[in-house]
C-alpha atoms as a PDB file:
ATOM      1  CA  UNK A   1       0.000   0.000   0.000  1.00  0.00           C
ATOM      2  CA  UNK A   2       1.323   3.211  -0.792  1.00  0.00           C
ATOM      3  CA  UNK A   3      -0.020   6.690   0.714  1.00  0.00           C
ATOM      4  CA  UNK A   4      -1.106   9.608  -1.740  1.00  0.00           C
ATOM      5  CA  UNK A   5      -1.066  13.179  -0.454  1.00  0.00           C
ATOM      6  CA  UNK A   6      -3.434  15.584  -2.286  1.00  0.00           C
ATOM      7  CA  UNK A   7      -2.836  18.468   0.125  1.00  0.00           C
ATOM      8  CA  UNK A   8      -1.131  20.991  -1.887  1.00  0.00           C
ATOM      9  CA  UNK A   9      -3.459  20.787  -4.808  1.00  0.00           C
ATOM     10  CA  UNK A  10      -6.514  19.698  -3.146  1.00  0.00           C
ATOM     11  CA  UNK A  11      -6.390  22.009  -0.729  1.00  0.00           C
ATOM     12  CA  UNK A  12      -6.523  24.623  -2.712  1.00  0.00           C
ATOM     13  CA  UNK A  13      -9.625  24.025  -4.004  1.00  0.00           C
ATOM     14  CA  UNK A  14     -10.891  25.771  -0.599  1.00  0.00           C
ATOM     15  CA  UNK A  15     -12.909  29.377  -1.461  1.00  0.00           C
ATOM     16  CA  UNK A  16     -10.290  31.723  -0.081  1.00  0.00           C
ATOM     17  CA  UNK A  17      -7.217  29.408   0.309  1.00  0.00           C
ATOM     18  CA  UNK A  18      -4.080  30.290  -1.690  1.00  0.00           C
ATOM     19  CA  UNK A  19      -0.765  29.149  -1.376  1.00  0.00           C
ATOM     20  CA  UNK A  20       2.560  30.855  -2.165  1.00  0.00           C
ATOM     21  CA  UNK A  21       5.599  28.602  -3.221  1.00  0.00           C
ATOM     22  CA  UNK A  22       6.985  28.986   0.135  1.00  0.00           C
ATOM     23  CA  UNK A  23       4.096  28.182   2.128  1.00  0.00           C
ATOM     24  CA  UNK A  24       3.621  25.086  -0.128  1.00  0.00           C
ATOM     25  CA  UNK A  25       7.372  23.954   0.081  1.00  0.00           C
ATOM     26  CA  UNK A  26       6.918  24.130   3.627  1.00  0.00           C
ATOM     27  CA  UNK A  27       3.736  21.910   3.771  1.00  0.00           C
ATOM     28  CA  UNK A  28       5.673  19.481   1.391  1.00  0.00           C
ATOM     29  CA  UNK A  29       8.377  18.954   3.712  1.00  0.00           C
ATOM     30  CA  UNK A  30       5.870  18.425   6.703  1.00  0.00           C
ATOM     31  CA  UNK A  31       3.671  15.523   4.617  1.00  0.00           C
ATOM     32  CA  UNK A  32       7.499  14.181   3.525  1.00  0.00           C
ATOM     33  CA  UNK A  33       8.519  14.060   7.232  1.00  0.00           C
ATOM     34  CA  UNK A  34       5.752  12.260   8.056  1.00  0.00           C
ATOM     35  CA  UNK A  35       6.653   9.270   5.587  1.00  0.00           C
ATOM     36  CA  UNK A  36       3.947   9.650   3.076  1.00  0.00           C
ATOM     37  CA  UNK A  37       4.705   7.779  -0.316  1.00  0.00           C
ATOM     38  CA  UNK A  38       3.625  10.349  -3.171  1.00  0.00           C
ATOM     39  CA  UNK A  39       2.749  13.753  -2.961  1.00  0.00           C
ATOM     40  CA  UNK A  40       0.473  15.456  -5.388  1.00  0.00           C
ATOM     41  CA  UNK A  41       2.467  18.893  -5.527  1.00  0.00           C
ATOM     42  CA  UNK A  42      -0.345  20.364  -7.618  1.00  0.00           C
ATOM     43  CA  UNK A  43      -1.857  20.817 -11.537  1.00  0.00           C
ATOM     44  CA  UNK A  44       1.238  22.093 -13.522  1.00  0.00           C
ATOM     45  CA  UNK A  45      -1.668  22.961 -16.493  1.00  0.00           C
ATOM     46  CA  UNK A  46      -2.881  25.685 -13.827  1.00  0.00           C
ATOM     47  CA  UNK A  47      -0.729  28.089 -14.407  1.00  0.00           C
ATOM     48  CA  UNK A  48       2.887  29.488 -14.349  1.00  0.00           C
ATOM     49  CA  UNK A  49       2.889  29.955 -10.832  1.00  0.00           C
ATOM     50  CA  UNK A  50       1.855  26.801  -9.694  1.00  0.00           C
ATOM     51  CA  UNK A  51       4.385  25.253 -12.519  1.00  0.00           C
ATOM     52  CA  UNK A  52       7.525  27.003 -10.593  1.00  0.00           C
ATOM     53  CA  UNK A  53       5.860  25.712  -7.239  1.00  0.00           C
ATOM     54  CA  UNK A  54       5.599  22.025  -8.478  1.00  0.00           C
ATOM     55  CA  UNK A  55       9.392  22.487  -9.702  1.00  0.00           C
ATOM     56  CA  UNK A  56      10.469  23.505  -6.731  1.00  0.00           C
ATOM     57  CA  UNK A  57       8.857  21.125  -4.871  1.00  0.00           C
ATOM     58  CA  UNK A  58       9.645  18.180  -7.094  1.00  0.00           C
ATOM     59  CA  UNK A  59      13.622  19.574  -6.863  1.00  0.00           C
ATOM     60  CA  UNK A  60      14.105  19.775  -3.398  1.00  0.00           C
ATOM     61  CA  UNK A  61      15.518  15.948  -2.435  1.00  0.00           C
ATOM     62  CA  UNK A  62      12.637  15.019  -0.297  1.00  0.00           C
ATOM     63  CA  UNK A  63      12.052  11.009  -0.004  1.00  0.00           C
ATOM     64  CA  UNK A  64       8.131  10.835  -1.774  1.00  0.00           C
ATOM     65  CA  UNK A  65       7.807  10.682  -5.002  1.00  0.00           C
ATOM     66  CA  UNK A  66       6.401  13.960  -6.326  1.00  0.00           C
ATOM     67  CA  UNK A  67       3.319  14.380  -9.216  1.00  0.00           C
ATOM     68  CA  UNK A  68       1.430  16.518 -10.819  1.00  0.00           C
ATOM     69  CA  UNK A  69      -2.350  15.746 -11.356  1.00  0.00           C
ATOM     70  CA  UNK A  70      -2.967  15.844 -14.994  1.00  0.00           C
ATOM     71  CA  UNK A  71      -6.286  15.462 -16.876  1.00  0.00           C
ATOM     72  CA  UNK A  72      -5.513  12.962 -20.239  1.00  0.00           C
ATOM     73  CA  UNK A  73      -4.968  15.622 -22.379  1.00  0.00           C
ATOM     74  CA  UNK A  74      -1.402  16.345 -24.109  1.00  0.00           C
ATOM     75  CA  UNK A  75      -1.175  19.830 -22.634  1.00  0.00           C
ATOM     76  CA  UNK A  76      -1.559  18.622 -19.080  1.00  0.00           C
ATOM     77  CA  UNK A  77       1.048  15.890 -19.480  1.00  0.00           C
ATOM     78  CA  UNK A  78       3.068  18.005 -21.135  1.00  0.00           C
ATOM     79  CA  UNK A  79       3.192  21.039 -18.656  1.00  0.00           C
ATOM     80  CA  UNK A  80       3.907  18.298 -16.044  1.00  0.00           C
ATOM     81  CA  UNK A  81       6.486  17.139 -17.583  1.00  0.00           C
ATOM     82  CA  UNK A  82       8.198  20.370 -17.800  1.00  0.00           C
ATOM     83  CA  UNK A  83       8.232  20.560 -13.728  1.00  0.00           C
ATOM     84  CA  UNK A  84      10.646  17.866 -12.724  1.00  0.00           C
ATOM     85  CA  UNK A  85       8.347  15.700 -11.217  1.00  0.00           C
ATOM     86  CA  UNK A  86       8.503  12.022 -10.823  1.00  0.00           C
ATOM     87  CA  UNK A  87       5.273  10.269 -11.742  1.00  0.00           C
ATOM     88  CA  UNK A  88       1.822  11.847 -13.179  1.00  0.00           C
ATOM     89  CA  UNK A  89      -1.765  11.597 -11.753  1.00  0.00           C
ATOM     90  CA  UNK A  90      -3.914  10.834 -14.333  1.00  0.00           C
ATOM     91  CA  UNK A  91      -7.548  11.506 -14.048  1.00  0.00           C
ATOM     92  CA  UNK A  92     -10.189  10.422 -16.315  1.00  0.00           C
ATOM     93  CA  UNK A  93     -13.460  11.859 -16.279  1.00  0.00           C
ATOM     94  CA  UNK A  94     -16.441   8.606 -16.463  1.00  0.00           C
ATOM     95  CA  UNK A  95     -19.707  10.694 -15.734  1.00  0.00           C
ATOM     96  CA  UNK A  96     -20.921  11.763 -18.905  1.00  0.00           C
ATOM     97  CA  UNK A  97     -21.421  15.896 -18.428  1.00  0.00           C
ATOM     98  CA  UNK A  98     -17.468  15.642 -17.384  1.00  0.00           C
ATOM     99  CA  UNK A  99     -16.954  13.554 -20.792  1.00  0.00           C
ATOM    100  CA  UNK A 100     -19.102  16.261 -22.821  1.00  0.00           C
ATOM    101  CA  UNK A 101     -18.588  19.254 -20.931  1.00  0.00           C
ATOM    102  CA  UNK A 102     -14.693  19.609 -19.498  1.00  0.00           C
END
């Protein structure tokens, strides 16, 4: 069994929460320290910011293996790719308004 963080992307998805690279370093080297296996550094597609924040991240030497969530779509998986990071987190849409509509 392996242990997947999704703090650092998930938890932005909170109405008024925003993190800065630092804060989110920070947080990364808490969930590291605490043994977790992968952690989801954020969506490098987002933007440029969150890109140099997943790069960062993903550079630093901790221990868990560091992703990017990705949607299946080449410019996702591409922009991830372009941060450093270890693995991707591919998520595929089954309902079908997310397979029509996003």
């Amino acid at each position: 069994m392996k242990i997947l963080d999704t703090t650092l992307r998930d938890g932005e998805q909170t109405p008024g929460v925003s993190l800065t690279t630092e804060s989110k370093l920070l947080i990364a080297k808490k969930i590291d320290s605490l043994g977790v296996d992968i952690i989801e550094a954020g969506s490098a597609i987002t933007s440029e910011g969150e890109r140099a924040s997943i790069r960062k991240i993903a550079n630093e030497g901790l221990n868990a293996e560091i992703c990017s969530y990705c949607r299946i779509k080449k410019e996702d998986i591409d922009a991830a790719l372009g941060c450093d990071v270890d693995s991707i987190h591919l998520v595929v849409p089954v309902s079908d308004l997310h397979i029509r509509e996003k």
